[in-house]
Protein backbone atom coordinates (compact mmCIF):
# COMPACT_ATOMS: atom_id res chain seq x y z
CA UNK A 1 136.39 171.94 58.22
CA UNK A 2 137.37 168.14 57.53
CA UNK A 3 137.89 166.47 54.54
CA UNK A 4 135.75 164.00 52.76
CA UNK A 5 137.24 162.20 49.69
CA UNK A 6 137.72 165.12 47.25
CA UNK A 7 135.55 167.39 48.83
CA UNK A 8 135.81 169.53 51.62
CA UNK A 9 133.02 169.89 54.15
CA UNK A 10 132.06 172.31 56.90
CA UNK A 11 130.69 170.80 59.66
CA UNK A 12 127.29 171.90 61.24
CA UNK A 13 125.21 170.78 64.63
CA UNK A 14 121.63 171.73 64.56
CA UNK A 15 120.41 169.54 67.61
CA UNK A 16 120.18 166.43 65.31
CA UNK A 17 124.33 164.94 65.87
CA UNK A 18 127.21 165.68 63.46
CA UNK A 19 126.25 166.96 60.16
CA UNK A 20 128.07 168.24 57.30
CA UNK A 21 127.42 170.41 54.52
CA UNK A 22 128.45 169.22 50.87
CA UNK A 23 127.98 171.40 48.01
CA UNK A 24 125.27 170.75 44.79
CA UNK A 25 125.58 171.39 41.54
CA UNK A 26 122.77 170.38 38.52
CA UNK A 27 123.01 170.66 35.35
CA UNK A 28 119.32 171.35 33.65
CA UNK A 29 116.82 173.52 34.85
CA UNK A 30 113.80 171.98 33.36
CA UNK A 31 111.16 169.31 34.51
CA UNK A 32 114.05 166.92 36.08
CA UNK A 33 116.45 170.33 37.09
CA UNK A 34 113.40 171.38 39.59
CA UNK A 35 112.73 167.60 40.69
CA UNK A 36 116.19 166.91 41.80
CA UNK A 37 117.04 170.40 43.67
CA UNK A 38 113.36 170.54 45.35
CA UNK A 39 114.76 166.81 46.64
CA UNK A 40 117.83 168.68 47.51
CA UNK A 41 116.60 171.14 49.34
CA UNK A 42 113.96 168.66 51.10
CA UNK A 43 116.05 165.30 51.92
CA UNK A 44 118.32 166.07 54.93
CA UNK A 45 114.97 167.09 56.73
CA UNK A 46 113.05 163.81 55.16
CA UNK A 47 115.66 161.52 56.05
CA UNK A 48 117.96 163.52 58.55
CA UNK A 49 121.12 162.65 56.70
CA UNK A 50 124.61 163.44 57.89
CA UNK A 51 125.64 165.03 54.68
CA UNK A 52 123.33 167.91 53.93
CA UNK A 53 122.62 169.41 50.54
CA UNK A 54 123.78 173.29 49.93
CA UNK A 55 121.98 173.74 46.49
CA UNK A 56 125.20 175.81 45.13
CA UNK A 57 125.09 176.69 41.46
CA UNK A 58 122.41 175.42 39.11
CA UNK A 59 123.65 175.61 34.77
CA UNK A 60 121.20 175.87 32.08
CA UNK A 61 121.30 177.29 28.33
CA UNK A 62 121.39 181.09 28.83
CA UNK A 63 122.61 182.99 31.49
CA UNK A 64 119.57 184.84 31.94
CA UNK A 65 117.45 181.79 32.04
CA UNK A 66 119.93 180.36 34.54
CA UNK A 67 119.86 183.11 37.05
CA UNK A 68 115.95 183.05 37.04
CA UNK A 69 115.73 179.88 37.65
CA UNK A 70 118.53 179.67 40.26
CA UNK A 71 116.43 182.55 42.42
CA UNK A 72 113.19 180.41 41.81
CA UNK A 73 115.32 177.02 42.95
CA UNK A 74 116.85 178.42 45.58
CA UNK A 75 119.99 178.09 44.46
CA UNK A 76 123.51 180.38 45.62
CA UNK A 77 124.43 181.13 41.96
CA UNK A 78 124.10 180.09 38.21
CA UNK A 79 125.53 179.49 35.04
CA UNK A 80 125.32 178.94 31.33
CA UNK A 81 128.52 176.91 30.92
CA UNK A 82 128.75 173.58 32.57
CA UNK A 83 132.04 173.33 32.73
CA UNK A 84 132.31 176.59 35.08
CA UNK A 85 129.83 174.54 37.49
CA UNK A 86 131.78 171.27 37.31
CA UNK A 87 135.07 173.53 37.86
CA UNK A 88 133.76 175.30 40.62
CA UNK A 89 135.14 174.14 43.99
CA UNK A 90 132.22 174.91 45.90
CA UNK A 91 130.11 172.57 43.97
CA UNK A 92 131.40 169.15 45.17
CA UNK A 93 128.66 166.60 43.70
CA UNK A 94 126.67 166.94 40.56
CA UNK A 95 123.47 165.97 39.14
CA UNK A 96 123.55 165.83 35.17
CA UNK A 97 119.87 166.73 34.36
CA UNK A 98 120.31 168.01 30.90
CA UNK A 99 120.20 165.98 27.21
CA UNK A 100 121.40 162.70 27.27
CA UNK A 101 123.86 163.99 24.06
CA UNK A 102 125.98 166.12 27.01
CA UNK A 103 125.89 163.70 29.58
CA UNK A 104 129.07 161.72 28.37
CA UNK A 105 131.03 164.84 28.52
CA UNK A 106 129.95 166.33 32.04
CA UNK A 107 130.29 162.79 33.34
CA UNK A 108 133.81 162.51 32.65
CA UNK A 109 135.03 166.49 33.21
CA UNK A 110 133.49 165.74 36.93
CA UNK A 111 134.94 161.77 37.09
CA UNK A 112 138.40 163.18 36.41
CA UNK A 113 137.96 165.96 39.60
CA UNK A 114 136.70 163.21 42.02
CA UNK A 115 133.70 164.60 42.22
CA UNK A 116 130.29 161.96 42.43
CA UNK A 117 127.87 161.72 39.96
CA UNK A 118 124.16 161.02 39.74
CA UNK A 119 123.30 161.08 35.72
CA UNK A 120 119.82 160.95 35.11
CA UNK A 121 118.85 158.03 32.58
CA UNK A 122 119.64 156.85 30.02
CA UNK A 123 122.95 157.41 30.43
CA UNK A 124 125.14 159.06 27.01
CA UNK A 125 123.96 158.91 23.75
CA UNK A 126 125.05 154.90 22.85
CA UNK A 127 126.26 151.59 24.68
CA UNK A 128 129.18 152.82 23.50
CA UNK A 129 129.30 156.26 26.11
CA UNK A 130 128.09 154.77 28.85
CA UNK A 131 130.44 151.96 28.91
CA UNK A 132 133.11 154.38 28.91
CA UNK A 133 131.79 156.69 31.38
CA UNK A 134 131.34 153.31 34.06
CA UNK A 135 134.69 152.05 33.53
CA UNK A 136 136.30 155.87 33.98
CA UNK A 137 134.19 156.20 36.94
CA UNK A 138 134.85 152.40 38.28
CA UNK A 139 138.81 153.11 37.23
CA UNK A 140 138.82 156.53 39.76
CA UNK A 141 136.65 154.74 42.57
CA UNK A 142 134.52 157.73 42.46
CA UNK A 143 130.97 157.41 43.38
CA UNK A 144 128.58 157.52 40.30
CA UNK A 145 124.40 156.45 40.30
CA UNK A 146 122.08 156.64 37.51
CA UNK A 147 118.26 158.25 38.05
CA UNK A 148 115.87 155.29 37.98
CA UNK A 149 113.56 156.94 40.23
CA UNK A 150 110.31 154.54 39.64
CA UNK A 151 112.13 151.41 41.10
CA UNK A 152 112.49 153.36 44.12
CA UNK A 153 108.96 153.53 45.40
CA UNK A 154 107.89 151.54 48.79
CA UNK A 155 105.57 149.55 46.93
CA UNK A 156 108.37 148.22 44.45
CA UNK A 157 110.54 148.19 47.39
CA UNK A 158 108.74 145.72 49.18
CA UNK A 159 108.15 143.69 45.87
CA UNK A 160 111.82 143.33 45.47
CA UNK A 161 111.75 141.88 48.91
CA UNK A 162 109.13 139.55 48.83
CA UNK A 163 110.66 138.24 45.86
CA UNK A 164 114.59 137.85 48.03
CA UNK A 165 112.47 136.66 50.78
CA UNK A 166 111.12 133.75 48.53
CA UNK A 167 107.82 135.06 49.40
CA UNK A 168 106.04 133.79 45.92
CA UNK A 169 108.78 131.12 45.30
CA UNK A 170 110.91 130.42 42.23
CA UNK A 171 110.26 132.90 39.42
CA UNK A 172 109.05 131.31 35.86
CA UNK A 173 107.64 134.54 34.12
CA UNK A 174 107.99 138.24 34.25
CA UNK A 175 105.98 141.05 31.94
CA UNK A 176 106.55 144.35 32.11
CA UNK A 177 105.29 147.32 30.33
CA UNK A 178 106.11 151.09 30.39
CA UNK A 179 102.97 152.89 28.90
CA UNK A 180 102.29 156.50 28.28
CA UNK A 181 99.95 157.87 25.69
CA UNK A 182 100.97 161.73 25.33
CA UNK A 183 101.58 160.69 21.32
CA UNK A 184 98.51 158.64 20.94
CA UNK A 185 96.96 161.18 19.03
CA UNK A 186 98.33 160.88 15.28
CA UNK A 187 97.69 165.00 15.20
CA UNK A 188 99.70 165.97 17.98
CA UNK A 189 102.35 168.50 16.95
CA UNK A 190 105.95 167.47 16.10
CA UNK A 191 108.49 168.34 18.40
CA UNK A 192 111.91 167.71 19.81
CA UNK A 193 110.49 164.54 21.01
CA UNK A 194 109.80 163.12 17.74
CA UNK A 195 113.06 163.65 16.20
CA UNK A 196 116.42 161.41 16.86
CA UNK A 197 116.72 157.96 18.06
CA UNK A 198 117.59 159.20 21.56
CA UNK A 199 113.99 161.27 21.85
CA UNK A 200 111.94 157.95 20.94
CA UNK A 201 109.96 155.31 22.90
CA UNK A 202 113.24 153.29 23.09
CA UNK A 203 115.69 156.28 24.07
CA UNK A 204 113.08 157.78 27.03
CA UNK A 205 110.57 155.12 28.32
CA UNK A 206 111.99 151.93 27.74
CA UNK A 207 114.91 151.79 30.15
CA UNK A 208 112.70 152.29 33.16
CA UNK A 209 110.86 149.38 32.70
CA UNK A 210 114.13 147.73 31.75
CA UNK A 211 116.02 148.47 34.42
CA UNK A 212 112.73 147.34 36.62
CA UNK A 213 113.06 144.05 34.91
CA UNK A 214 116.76 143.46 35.54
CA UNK A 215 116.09 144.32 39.65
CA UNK A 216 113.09 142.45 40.16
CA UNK A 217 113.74 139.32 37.70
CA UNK A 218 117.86 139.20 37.20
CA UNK A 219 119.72 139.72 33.86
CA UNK A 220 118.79 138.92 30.60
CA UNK A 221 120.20 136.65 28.32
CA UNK A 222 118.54 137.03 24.91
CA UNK A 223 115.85 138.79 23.63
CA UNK A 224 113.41 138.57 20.10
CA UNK A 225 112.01 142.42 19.63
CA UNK A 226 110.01 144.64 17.03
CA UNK A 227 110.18 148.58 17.38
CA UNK A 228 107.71 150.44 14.94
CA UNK A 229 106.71 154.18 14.25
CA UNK A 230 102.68 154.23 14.39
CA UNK A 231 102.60 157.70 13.17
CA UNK A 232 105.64 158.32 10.46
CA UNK A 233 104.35 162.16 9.85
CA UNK A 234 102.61 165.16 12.54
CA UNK A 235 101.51 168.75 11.95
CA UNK A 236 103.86 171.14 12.35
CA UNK A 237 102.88 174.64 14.44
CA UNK A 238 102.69 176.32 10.65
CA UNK A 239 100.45 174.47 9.06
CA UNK A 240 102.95 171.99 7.65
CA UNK A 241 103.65 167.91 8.23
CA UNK A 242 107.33 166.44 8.65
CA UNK A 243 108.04 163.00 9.76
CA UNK A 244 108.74 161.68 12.65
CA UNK A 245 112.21 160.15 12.69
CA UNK A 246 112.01 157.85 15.94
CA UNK A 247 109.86 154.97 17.31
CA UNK A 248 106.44 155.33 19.25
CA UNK A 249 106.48 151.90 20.27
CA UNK A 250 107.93 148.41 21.08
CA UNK A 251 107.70 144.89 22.70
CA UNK A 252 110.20 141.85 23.27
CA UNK A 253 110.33 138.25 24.40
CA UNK A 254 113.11 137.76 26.36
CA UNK A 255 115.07 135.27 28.47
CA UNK A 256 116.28 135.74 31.50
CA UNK A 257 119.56 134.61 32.70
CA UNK A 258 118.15 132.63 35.49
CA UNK A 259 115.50 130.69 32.72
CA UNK A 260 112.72 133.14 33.53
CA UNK A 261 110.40 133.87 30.25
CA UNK A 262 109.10 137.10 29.82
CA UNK A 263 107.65 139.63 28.01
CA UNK A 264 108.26 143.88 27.45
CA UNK A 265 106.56 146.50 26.34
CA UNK A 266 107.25 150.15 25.33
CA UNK A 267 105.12 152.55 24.10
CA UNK A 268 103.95 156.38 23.99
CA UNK A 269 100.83 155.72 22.15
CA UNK A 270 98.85 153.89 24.07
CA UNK A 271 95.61 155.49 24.72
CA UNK A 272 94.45 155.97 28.01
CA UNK A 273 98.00 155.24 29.76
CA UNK A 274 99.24 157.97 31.73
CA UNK A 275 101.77 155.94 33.52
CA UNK A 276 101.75 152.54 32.82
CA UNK A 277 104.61 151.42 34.46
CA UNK A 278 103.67 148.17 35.63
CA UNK A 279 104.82 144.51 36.02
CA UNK A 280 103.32 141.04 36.91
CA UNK A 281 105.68 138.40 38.40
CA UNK A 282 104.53 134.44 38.46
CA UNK A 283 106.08 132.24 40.53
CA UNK A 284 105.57 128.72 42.33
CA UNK A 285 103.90 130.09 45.46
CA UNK A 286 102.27 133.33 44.13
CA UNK A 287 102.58 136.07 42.17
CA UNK A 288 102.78 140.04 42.39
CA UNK A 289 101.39 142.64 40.30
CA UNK A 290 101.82 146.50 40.53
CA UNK A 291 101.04 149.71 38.12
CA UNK A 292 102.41 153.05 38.80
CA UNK A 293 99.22 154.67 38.41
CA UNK A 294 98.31 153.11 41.59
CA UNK A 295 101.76 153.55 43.04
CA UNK A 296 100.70 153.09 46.82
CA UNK A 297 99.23 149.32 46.36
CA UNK A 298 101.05 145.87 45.12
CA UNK A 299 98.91 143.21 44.73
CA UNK A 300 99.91 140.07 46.26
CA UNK A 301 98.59 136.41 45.88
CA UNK A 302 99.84 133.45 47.96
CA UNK A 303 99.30 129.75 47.10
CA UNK A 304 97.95 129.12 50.59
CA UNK A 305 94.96 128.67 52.52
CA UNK A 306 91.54 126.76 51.46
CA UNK A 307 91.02 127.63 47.17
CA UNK A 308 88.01 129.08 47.88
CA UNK A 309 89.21 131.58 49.72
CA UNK A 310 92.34 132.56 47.19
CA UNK A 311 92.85 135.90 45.16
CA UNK A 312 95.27 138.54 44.88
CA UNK A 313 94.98 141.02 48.21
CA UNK A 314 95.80 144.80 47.64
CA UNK A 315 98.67 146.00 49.60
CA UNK A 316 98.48 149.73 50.80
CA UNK A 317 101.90 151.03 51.49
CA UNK A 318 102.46 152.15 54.86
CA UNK A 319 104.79 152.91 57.69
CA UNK A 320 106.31 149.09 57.65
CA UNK A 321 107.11 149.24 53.91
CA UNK A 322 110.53 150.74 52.56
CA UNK A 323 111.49 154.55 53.22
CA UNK A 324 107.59 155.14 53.91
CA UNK A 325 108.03 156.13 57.54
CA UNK A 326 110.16 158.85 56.86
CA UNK A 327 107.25 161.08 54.45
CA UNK A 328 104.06 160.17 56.21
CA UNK A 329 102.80 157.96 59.00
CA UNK A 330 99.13 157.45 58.45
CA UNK A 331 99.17 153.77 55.84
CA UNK A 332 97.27 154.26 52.65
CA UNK A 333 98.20 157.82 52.97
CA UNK A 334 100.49 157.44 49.86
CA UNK A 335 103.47 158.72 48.55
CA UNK A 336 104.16 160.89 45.17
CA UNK A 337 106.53 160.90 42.19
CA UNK A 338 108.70 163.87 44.04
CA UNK A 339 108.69 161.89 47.01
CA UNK A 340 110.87 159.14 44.88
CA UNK A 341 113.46 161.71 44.10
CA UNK A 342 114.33 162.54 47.41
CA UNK A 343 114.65 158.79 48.05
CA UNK A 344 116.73 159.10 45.05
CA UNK A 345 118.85 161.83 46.80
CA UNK A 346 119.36 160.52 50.12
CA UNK A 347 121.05 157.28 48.07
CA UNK A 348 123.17 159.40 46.25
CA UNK A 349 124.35 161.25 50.14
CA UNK A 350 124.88 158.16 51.43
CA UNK A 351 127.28 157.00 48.57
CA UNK A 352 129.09 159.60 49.05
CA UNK A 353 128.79 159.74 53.17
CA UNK A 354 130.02 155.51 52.38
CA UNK A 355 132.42 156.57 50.14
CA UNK A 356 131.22 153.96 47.42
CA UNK A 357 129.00 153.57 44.87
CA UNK A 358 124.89 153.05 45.59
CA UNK A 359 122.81 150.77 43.03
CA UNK A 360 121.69 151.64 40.63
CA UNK A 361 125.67 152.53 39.67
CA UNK A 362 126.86 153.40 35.93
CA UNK A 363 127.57 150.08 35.52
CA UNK A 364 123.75 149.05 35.59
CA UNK A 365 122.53 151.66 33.72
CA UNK A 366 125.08 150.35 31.28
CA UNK A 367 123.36 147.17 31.81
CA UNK A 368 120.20 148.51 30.99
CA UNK A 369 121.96 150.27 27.76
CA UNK A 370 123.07 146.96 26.55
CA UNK A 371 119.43 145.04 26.70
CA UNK A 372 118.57 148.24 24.60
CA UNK A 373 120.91 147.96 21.97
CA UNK A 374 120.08 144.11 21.60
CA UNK A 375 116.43 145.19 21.56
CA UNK A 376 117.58 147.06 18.34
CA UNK A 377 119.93 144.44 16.85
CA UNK A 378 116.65 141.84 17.17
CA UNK A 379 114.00 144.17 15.32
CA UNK A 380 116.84 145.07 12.89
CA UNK A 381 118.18 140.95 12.44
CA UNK A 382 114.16 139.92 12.62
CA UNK A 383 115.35 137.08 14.33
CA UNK A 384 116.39 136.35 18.12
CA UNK A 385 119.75 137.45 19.60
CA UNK A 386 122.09 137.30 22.76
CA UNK A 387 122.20 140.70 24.72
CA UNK A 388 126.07 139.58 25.33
């Protein structure tokens, strides 16, 4: 056995060099639980890391539920109590995958053992939380990433690196939209979803697109938004009506830092939108445009060649865009929405295998946090402010 950081590993060969095993815990065992320990369990063959995964105790609510879904995940053993999995020393990273309200609190219990930390988005319940879980995670130099899983496809990838590249030339407007329409109808039952701050449009959808915005177009300096509630009451599953206590949708002007205008939307009533995560990005020598429903193409134009023969060009992703190689090697083939958490895991191994933090770190989903809470402060103020 060697040591790495806090953790202790044992090492393994299996014909592909020097690999070690490091321990997994998650917290959650529901739609993001099974995404991030089937990436687990599938990213040291994907990607052939050094450190490999050892899916060691999964936590969720009851102890029952825990150990069924532990056998179904694959995982060594289970728990109801988070703390016992955080505690444990066989589990030497964690995933938080459960209610934003707990994440604060696992965070910190697993900052203060040296153990890393990928929290899935948006991180705590307030700007407030997640500034205090970066800087205790920034003070112990222990390696902490936040779940923004759609920025990670090849397509976006490769946008990102046009854009660094200088491909479509200086910047001058950015929109971005994330659209989903599972609430566009106003009779749709009331759930969990429709209840608290943290549940609505702004708390779930908004800081994808946000944190899309900040990678692919820089920071943002001020912002003018409206949030609104399209429905304010649903049916109930007896027969009853209650209202809806969060937002279905949004939109913002915005500055960027670098003088970039743009424009955001959020929304989970918009008809036909499945997942509209998608941007559009103008600049002096072209422009790009992408949409997660078609999450194998970008669309590229260049201000080149005779006029006549100018248009945007669809992109299919292939083996010479990012991390594309490694899941399939026929182009146009595509890649899927699991596919972006085990790109997702292999950055978190090799933080830890670096011994440093891999973006996107707490502190940008704190940045992300804080363009949310301006987006607030503007549709409550009516009037423009400064996301400092």
């Amino acid at each position: 056995m060697w040591t790495f950081g806090y953790c202790a590993y044992d090492a393994l060969d299996i014909g592909y060099g020097f690999m070690t095993k490091i321990g997994i815990g998650v917290i959650g065992a529901g739609y993001m639980g099974k995404l991030h320990s089937v990436a687990m369990h599938s990213v040291g063959a994907v990607f052939n890391t050094p450190l490999r995964p050892v899916c060691e105790m999964l936590c969720a609510t009851t102890e029952e539920g825990a150990a069924t879904k532990a056998r179904a995940l694959g995982f060594n053993r289970s728990t109801a109590n988070w703390q016992t999995l955080v505690n444990d020393p066989a589990v030497e990273a964690i995933v938080i995958a459960s209610p934003q309200s707990t994440h604060k609190e696992i965070a910190l219990a697993a900052i203060a053992l040296g153990k890393p930390v990928l929290c899935e988005k948006p991180m705590g319940a307030s700007m407030a939380e997640s500034l205090e879980m970066t800087e205790a995670a920034e003070a112990a130099n222990v390696v902490n990433m936040v779940g923004f899983n759609y920025v990670r496809t090849p397509a976006t990838q490769y946008a990102r690196r046009l854009i660094e590249e200088g491909v479509i030339g200086d910047i001058s407007w950015f929109k971005g939209e994330h659209t989903e329409d599972f609430y566009a109808d106003p009779e749709a039952l009331s759930s969990w979803r429709t209840k608290g701050k943290a549940n609505g449009t702004m708390g779930d959808l908004s800081s994808h697109m946000i944190n899309a915005a900040l990678a692919l177009a820089g920071p943002i300096d001020s912002l003018c938004a409206d949030v609104e509630t399209v429905f304010t009451d649903r049916p109930t599953a007896d027969g009853g009506r209650e209202a809806v206590s969060n937002d279905d949708h949004a939109q913002c002007l915005c500055r960027f830092r670098s003088g970039v205008m743009g424009h955001l939307y959020f929304s989970r009533v918009s008809s036909g939108r499945k997942m509209g995560y998608a941007y559009e990005i103008v600049g002096s020598r072209g422009a790009i445009r992408f949409d997660q429903e078609d999450q194998n193409a970008l669309w590229l134009y260049k201000m080149e060649g005779p006029e006549a023969e100018r248009g945007f060009r669809k992109i299919l992703t292939g083996p010479q865009h990012p991390d594309y190689v490694n899941f399939c090697l026929g182009p146009g083939h595509g890649t899927g929405y699991q596919d972006q958490l085990i790109i997702e895991a292999r950055d978190f191994l090799a933080a830890i295998h670096a011994g440093k933090p891999q973006w996107p770190t707490f502190r940008d989903g704190h940045e992300v946090n804080r363009v949310i809470d301006a987006i607030w402060a503007s549709h409550e103020a009516k009037s423009w402010v400064s996301v400092e």
